[in-house]
N, C-alpha and C. Protein backbone atom coordinates (compact mmCIF):
# COMPACT_ATOMS: atom_id res chain seq x y z
N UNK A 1 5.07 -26.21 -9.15
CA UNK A 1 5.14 -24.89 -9.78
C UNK A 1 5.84 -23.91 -8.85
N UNK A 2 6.66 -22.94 -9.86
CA UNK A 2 6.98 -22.11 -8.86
C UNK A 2 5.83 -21.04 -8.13
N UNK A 3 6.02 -20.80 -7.05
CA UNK A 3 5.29 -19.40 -6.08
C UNK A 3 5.84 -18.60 -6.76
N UNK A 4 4.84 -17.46 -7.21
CA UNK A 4 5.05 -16.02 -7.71
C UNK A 4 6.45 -14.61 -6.88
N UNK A 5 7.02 -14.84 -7.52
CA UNK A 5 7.61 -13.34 -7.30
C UNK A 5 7.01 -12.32 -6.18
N UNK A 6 7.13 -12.08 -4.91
CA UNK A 6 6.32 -11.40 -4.16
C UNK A 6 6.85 -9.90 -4.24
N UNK A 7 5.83 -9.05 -4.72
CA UNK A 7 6.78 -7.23 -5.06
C UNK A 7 5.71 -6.44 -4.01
N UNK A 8 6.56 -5.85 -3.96
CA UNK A 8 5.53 -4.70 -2.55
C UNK A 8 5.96 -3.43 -3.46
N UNK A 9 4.94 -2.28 -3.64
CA UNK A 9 5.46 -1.04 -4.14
C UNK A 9 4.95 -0.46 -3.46
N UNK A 10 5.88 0.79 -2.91
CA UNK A 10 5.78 1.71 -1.60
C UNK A 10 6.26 3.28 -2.44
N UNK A 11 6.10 3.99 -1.17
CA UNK A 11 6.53 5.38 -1.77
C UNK A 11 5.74 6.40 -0.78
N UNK A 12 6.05 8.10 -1.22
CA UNK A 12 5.51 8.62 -0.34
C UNK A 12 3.81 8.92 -0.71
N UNK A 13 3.44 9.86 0.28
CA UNK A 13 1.83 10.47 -0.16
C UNK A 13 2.45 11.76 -1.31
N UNK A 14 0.92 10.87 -2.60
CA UNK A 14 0.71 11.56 -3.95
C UNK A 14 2.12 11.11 -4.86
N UNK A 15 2.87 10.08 -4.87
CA UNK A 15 3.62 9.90 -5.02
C UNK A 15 3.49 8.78 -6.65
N UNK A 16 2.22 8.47 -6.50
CA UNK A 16 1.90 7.37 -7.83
C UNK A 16 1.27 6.12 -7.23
N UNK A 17 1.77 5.92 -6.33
CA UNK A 17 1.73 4.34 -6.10
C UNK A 17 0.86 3.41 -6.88
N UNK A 18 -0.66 3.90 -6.66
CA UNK A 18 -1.64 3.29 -6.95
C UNK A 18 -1.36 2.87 -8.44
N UNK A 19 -1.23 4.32 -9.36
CA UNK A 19 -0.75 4.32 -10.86
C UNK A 19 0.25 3.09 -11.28
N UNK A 20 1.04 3.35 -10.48
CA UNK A 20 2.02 2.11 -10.61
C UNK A 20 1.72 0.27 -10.40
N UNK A 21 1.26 0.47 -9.57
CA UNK A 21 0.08 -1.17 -9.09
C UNK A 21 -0.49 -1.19 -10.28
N UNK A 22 -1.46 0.36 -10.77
CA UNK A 22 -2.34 -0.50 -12.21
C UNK A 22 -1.38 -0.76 -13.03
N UNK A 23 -0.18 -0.46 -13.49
CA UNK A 23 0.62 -0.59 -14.33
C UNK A 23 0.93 -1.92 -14.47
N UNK A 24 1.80 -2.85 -12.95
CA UNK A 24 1.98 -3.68 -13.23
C UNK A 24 0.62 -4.64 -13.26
N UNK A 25 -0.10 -4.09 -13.34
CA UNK A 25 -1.56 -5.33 -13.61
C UNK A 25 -1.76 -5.25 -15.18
N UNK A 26 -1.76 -4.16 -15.32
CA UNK A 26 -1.46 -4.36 -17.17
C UNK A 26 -0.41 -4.83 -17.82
N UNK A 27 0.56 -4.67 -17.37
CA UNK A 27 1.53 -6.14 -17.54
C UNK A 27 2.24 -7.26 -17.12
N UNK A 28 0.69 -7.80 -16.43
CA UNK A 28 0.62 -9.55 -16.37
C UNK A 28 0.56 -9.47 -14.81
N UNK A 29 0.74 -8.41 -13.65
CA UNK A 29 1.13 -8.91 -12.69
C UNK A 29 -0.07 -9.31 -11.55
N UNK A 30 -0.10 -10.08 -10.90
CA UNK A 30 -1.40 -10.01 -10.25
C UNK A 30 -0.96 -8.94 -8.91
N UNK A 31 -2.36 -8.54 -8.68
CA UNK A 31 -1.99 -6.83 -7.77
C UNK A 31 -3.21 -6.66 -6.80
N UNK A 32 -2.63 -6.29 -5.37
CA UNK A 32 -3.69 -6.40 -4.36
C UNK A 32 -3.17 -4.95 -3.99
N UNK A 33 -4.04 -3.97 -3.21
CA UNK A 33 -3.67 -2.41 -2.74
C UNK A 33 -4.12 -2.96 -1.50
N UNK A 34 -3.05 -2.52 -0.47
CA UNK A 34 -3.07 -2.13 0.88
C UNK A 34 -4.39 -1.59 1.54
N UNK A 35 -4.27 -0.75 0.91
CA UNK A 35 -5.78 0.26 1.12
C UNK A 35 -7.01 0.02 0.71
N UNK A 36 -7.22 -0.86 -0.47
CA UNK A 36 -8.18 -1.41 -0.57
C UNK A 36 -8.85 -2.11 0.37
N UNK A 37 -7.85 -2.62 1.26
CA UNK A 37 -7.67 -3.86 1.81
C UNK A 37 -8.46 -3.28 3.16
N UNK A 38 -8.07 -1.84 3.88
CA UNK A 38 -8.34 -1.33 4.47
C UNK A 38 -9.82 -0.70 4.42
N UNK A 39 -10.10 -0.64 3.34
CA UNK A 39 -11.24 0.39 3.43
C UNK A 39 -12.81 -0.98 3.38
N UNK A 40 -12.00 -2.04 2.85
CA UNK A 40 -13.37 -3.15 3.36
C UNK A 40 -13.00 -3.71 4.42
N UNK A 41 -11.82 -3.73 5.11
CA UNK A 41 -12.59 -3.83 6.93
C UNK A 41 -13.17 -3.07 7.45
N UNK A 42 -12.75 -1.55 7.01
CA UNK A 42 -13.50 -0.47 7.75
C UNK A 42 -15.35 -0.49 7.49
N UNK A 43 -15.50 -1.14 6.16
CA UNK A 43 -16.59 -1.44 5.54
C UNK A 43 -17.12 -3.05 5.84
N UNK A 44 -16.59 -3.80 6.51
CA UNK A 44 -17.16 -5.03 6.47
C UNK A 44 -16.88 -5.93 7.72
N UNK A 45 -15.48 -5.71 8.45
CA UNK A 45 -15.72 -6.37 9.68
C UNK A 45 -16.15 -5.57 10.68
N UNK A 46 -17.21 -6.48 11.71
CA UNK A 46 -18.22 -6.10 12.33
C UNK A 46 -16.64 -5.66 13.67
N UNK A 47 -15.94 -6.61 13.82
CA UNK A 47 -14.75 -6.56 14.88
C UNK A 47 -14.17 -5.16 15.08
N UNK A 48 -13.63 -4.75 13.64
CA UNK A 48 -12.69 -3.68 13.76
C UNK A 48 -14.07 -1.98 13.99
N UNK A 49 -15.15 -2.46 13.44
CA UNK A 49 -15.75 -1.28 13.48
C UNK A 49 -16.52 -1.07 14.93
N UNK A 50 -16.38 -1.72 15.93
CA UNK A 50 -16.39 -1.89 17.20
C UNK A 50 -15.62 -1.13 17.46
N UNK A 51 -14.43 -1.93 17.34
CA UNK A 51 -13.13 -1.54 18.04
C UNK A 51 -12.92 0.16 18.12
N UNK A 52 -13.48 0.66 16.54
CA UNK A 52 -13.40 2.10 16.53
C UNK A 52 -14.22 2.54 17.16
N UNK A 53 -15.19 1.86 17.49
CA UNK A 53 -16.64 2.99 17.95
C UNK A 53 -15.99 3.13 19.31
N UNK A 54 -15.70 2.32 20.18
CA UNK A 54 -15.36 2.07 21.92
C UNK A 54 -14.10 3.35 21.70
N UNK A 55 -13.18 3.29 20.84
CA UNK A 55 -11.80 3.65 21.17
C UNK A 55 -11.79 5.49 20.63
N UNK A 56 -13.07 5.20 19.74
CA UNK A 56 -12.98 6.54 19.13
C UNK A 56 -14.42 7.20 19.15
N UNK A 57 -14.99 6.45 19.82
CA UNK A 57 -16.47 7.09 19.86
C UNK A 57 -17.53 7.06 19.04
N UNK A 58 -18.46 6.36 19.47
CA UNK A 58 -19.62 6.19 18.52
C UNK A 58 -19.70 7.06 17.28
N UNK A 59 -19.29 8.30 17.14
CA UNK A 59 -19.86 9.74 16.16
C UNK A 59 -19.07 9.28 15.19
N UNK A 60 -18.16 7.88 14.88
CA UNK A 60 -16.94 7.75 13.86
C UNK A 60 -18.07 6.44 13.39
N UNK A 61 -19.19 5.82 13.50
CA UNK A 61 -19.99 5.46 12.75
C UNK A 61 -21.50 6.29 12.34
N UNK A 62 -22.17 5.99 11.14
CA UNK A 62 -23.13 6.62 10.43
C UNK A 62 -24.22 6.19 11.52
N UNK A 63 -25.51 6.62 10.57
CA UNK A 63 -26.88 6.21 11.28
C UNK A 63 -26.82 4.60 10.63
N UNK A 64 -26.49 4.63 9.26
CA UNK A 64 -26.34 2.73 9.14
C UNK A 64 -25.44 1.93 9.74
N UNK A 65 -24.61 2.78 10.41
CA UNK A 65 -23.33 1.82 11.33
C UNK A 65 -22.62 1.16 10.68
N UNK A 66 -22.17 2.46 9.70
CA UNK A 66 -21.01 2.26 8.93
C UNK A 66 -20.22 3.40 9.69
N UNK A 67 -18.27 2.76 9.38
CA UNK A 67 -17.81 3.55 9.39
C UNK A 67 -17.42 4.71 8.48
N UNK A 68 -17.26 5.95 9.59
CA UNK A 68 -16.84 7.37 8.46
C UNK A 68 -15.73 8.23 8.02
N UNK A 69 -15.08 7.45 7.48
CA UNK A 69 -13.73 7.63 7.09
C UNK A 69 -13.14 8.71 7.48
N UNK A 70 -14.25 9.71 7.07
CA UNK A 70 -13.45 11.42 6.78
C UNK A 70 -13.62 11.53 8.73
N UNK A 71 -14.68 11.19 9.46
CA UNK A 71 -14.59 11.49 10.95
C UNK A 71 -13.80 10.59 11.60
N UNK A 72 -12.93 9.33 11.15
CA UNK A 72 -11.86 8.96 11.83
C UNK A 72 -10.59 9.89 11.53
N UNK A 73 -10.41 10.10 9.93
CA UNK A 73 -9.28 10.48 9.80
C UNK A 73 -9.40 11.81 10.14
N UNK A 74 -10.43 12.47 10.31
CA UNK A 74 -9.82 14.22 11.49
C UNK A 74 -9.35 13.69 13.08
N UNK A 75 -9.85 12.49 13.45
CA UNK A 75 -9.14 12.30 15.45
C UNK A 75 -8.09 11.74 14.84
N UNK A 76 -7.36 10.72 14.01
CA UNK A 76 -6.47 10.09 14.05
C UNK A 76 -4.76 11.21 13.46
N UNK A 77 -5.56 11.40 12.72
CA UNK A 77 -4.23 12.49 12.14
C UNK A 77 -4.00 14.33 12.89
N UNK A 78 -4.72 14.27 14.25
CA UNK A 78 -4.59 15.23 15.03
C UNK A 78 -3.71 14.15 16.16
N UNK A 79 -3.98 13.39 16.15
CA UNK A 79 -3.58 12.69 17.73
C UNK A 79 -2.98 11.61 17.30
N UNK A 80 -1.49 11.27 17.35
CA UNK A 80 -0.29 10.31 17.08
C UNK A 80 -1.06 9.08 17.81
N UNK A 81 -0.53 9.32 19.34
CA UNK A 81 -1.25 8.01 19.35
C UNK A 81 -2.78 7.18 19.37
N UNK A 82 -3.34 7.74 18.78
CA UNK A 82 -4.84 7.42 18.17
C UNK A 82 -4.57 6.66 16.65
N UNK A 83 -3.95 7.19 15.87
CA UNK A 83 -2.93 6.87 15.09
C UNK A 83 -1.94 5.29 14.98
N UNK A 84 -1.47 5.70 15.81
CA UNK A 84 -0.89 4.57 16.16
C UNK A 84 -1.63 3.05 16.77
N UNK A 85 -2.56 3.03 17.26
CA UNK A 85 -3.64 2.76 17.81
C UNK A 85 -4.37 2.11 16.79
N UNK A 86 -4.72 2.63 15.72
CA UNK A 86 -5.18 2.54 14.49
C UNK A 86 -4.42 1.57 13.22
N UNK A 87 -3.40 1.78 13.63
CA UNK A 87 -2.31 0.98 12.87
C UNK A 87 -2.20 -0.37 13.26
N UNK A 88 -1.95 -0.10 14.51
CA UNK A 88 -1.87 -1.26 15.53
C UNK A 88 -3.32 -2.37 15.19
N UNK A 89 -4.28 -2.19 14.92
CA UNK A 89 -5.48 -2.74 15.06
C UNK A 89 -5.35 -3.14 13.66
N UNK A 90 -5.57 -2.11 12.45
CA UNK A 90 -5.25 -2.76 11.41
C UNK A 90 -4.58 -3.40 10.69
N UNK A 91 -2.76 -3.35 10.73
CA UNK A 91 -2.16 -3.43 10.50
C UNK A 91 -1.68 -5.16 10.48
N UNK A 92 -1.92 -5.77 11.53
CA UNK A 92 -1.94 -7.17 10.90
C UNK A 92 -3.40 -8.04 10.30
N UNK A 93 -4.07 -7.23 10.45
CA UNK A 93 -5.44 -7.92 9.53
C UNK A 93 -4.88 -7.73 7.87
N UNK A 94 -3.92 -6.91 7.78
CA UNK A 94 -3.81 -6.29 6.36
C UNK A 94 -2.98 -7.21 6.18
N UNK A 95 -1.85 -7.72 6.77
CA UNK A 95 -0.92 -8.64 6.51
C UNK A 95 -0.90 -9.99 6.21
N UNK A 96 -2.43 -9.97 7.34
CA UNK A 96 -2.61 -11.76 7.45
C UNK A 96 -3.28 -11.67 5.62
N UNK A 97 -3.94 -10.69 5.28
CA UNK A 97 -4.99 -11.08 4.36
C UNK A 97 -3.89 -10.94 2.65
N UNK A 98 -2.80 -10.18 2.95
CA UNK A 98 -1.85 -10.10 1.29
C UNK A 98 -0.99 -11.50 1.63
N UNK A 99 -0.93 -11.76 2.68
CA UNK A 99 0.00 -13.03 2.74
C UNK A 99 -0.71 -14.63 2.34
N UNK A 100 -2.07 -14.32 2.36
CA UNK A 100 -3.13 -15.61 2.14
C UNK A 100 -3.71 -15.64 0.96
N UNK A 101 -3.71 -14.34 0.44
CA UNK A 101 -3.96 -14.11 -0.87
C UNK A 101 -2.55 -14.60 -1.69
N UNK A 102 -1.42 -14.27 -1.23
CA UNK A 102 -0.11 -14.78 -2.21
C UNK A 102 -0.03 -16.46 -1.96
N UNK A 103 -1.04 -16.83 -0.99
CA UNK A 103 -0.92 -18.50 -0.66
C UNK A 103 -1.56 -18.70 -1.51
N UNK A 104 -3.13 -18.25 -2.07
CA UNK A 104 -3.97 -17.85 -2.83
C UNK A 104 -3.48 -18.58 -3.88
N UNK A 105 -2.77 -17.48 -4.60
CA UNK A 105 -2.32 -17.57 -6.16
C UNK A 105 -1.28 -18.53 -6.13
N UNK A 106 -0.18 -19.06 -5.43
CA UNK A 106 0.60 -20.13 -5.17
C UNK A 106 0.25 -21.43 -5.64
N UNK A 107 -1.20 -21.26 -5.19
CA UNK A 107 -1.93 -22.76 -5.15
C UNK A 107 -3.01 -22.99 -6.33
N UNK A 108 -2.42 -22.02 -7.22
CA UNK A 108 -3.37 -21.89 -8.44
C UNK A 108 -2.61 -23.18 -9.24
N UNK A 109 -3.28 -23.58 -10.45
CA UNK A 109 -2.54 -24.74 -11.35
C UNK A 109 -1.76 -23.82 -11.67
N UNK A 110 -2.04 -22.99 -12.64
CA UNK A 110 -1.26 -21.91 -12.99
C UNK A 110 -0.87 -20.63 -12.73
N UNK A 111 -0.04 -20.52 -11.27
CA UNK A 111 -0.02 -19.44 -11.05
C UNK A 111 1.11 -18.16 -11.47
N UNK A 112 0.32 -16.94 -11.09
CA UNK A 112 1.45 -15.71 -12.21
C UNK A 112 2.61 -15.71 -11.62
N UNK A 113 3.54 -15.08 -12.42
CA UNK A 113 5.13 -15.19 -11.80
C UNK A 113 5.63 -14.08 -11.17
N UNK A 114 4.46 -12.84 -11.46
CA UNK A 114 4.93 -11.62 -10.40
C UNK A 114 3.52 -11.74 -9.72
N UNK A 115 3.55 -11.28 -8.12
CA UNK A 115 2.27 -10.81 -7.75
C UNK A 115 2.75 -9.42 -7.15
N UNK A 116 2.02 -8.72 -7.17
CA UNK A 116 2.53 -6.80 -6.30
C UNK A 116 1.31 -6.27 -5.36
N UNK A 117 1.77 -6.21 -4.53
CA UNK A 117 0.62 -5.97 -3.07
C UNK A 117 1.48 -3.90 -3.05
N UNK A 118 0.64 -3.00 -3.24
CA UNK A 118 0.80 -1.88 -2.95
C UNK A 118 0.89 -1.75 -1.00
N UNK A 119 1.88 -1.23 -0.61
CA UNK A 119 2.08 -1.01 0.90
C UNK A 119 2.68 0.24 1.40
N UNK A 120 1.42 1.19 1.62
CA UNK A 120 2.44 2.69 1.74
C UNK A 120 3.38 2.49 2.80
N UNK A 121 3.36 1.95 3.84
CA UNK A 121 4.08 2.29 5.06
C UNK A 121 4.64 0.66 5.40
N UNK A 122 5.57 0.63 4.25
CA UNK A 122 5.95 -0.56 3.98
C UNK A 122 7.48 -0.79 5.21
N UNK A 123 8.30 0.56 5.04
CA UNK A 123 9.51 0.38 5.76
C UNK A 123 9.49 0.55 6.98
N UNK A 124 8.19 1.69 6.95
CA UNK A 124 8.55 2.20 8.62
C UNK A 124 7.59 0.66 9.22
N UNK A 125 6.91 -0.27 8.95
CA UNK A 125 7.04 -1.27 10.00
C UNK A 125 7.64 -2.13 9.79
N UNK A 126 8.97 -2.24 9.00
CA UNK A 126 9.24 -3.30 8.71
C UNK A 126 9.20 -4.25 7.69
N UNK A 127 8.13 -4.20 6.95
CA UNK A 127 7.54 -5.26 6.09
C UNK A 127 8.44 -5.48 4.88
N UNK A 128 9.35 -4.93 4.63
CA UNK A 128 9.54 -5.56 3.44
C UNK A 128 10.22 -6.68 3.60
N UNK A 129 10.58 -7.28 4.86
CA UNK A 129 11.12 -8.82 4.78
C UNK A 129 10.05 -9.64 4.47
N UNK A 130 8.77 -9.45 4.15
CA UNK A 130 7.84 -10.26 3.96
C UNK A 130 7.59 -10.03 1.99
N UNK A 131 8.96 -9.85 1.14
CA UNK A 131 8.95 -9.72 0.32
C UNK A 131 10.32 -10.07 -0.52
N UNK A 132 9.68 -10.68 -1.27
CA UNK A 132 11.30 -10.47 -2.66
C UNK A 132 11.72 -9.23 -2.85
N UNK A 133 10.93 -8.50 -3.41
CA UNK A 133 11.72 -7.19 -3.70
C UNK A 133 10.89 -6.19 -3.75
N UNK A 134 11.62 -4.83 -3.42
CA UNK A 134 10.37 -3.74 -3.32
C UNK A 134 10.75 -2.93 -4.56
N UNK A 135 9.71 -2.09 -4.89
CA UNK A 135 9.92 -0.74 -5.53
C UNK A 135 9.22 0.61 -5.28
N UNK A 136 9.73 0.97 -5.48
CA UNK A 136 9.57 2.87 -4.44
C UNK A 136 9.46 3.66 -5.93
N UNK A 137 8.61 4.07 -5.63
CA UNK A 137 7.81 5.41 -6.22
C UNK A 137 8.29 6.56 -5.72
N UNK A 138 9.06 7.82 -6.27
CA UNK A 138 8.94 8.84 -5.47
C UNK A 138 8.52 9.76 -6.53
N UNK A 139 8.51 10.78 -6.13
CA UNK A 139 8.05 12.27 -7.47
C UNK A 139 8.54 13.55 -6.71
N UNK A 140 8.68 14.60 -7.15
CA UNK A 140 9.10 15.74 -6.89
C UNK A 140 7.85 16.01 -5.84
N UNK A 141 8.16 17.35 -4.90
CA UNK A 141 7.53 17.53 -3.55
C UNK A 141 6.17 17.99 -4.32
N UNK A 142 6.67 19.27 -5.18
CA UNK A 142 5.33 19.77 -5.62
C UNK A 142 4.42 19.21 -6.23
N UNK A 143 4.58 18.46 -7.10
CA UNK A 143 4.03 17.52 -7.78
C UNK A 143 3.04 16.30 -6.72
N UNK A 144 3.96 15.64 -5.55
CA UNK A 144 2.86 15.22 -4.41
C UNK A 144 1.56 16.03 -4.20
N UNK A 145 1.49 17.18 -3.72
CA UNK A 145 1.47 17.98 -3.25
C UNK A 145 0.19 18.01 -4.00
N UNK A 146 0.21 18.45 -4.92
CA UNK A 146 -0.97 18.29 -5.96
C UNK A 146 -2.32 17.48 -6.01
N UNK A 147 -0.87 16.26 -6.05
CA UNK A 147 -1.98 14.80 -5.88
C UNK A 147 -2.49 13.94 -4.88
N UNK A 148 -2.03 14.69 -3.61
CA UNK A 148 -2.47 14.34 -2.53
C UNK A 148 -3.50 14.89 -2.07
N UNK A 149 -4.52 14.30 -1.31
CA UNK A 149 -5.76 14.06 -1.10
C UNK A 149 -5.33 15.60 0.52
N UNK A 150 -4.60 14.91 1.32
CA UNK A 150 -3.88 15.56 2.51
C UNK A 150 -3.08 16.59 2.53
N UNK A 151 -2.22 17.38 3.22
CA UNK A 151 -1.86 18.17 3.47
C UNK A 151 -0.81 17.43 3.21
N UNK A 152 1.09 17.64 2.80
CA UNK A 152 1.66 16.42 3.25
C UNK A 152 2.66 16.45 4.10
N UNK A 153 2.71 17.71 5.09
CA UNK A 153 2.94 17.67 6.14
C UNK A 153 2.42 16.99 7.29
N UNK A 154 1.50 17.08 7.44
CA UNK A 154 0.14 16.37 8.18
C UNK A 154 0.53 14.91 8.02
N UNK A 155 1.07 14.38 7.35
CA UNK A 155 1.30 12.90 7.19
C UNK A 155 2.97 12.40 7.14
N UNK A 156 3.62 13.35 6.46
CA UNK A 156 5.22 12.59 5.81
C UNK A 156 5.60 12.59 6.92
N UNK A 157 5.62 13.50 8.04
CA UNK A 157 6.58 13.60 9.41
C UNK A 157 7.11 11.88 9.62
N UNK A 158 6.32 11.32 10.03
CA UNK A 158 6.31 10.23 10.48
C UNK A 158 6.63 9.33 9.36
N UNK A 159 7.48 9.02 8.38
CA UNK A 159 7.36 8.76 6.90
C UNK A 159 9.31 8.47 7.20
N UNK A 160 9.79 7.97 6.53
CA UNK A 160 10.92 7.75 6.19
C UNK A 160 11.43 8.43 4.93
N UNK A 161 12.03 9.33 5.06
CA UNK A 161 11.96 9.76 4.10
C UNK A 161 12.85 9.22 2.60
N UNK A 162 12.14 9.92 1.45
CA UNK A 162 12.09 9.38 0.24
C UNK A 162 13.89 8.50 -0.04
N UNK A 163 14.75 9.05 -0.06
CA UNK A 163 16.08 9.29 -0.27
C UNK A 163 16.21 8.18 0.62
N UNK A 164 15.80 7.81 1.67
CA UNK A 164 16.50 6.47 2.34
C UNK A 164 15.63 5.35 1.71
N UNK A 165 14.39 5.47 1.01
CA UNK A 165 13.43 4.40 0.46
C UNK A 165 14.19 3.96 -0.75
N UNK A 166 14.92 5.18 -1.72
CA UNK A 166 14.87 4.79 -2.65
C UNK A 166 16.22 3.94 -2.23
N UNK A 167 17.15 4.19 -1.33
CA UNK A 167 18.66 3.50 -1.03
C UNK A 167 18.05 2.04 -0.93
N UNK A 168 17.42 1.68 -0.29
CA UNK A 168 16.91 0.58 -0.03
C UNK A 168 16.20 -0.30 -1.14
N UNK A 169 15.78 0.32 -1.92
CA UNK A 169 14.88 -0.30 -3.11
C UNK A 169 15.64 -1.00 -4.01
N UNK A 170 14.74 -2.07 -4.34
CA UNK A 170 15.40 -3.14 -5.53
C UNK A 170 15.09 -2.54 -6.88
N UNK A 171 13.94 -1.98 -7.10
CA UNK A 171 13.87 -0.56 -8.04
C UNK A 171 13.92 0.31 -7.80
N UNK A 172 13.42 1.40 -8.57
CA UNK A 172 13.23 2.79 -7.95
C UNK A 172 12.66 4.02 -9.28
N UNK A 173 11.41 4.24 -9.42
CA UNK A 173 11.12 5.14 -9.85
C UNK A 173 10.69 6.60 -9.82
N UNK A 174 11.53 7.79 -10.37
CA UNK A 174 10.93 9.17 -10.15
C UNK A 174 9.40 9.07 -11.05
N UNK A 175 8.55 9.36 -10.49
CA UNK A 175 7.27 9.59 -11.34
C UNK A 175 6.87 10.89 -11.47
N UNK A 176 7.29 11.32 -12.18
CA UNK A 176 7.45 12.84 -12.71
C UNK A 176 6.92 12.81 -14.26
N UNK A 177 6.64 11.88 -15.20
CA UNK A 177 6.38 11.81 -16.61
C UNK A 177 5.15 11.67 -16.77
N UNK A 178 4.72 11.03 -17.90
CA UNK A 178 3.68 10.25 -18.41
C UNK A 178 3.45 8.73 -18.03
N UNK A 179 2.22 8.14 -18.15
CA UNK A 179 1.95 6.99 -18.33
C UNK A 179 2.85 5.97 -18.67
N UNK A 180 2.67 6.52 -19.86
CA UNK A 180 3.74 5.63 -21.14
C UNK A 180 5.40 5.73 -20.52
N UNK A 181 5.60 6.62 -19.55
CA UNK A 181 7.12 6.60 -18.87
C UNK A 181 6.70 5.36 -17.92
N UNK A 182 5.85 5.60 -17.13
CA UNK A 182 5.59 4.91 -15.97
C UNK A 182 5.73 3.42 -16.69
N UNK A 183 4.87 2.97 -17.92
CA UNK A 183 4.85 1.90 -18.41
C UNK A 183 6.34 1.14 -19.36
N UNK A 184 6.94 1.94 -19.46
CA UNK A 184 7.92 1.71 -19.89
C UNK A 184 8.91 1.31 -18.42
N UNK A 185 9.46 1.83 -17.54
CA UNK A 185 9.67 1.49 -16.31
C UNK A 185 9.03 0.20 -15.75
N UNK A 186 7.80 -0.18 -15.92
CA UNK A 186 6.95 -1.48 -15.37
C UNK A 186 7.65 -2.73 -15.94
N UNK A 187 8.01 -2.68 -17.46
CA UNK A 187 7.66 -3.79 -18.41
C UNK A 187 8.86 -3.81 -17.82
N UNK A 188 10.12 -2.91 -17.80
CA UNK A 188 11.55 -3.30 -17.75
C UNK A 188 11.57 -3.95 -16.34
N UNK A 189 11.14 -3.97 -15.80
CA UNK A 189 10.63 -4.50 -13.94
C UNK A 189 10.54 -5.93 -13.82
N UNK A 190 8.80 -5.61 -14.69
CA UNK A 190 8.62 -7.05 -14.74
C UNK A 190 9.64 -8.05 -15.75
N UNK A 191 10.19 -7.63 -16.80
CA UNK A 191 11.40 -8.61 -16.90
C UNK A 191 12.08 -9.27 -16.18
N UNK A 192 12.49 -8.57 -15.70
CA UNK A 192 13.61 -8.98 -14.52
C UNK A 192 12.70 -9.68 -13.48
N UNK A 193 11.55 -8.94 -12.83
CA UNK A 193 11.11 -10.15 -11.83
C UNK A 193 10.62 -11.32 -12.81
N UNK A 194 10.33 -11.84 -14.07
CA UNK A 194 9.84 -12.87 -14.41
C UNK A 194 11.37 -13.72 -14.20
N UNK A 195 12.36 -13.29 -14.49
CA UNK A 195 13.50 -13.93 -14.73
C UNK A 195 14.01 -14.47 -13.41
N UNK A 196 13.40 -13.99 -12.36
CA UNK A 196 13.93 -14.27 -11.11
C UNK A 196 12.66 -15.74 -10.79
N UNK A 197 11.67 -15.18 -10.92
CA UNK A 197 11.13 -16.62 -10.95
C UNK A 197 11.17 -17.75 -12.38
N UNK A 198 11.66 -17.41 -12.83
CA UNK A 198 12.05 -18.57 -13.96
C UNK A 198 12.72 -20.11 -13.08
């Protein structure tokens, strides 16, 4: 059988991404988020939540010795290389685990012909050679802006910006519409990636 179509969809902060991942899961694609991915190590390996307590100080776990998201991300997004640091630690646990998951579905009898792993910070390390093809999400500033959780200064600096993502992209969507835009954009996507794994 053929191995699935490997799609990474990237883009900036408040930009859709996530929206877009559910999209292509509603039509047919199998779909893993980056961040998901992130927020149960931060929640489940005993390793990495060490690693934070020593590097960042006990006060970045609870009284249950969990980690606390909102008290990492005020030291990490004041201090680059804390940041970086952070990346560094996570950043191939996230890789090893979308790359074993696409071994995963490979080794299914029947496996799907697109799979799409969401990866915000897909270019600036590199990653999209660990892919068939990407697609980039972008949206107007204000409109981020909105839907971002962050400030998005506080974060884009360090970001590649949109206009060189989209040069690079094997798609490329403004997400500025509706749903039903977004979904209309997906289906025409996944065409084409089914046809590539045909």
């Amino acid at each position: 059988m053929p191995r699935p179509v490997a799609v990474a969809v990237t883009g900036g902060i408040g930009a859709g991404k996530s929206e877009a991942l559910r999209a292509f899961e509603r039509h047919g694609a199998a779909v893993l988020s980056s961040d998901e991915i992130v927020h149960r190590l931060l929640r489940d390996d005993d390793e990495v939540k060490a690693a934070l307590a020593e590097r960042l100080g006990p006060e970045v776990l609870d009284e249950a010795g969990q980690v606390d998201r909102a008290a990492v991300a005020r030291i990490v997004f004041e201090d680059r290389d804390e940041l970086a640091w952070l990346e560094q630690l996570l950043h191939p646990l996230v890789v090893a685990e979308y790359l074993g998951w696409r071994e995963q579905l490979a080794a299914r009898p029947k496996p799907p012909s697109v799979c799409v792993t969401e990866v915000p910070l897909l270019y600036e390390v590199g990653g999209e050679t660990r892919f068939d093809a990407v697609v980039v999400i972008s949206a107007p500033e204000e409109l981020r802006a909105q839907r971002a959780e962050v400030a998005l200064d506080e974060r884009s600096a360090r970001l590649i910006p949109d206009e060189e993502k989209l040069r690079r992209a094997d798609f490329a969507y403004v997400n500025d519409g509706t749903i039903e835009d977004l979904d209309r954009f997906v289906v025409g996507a996944m065409r084409q990636l089914r046809k590539r794994a045909a």
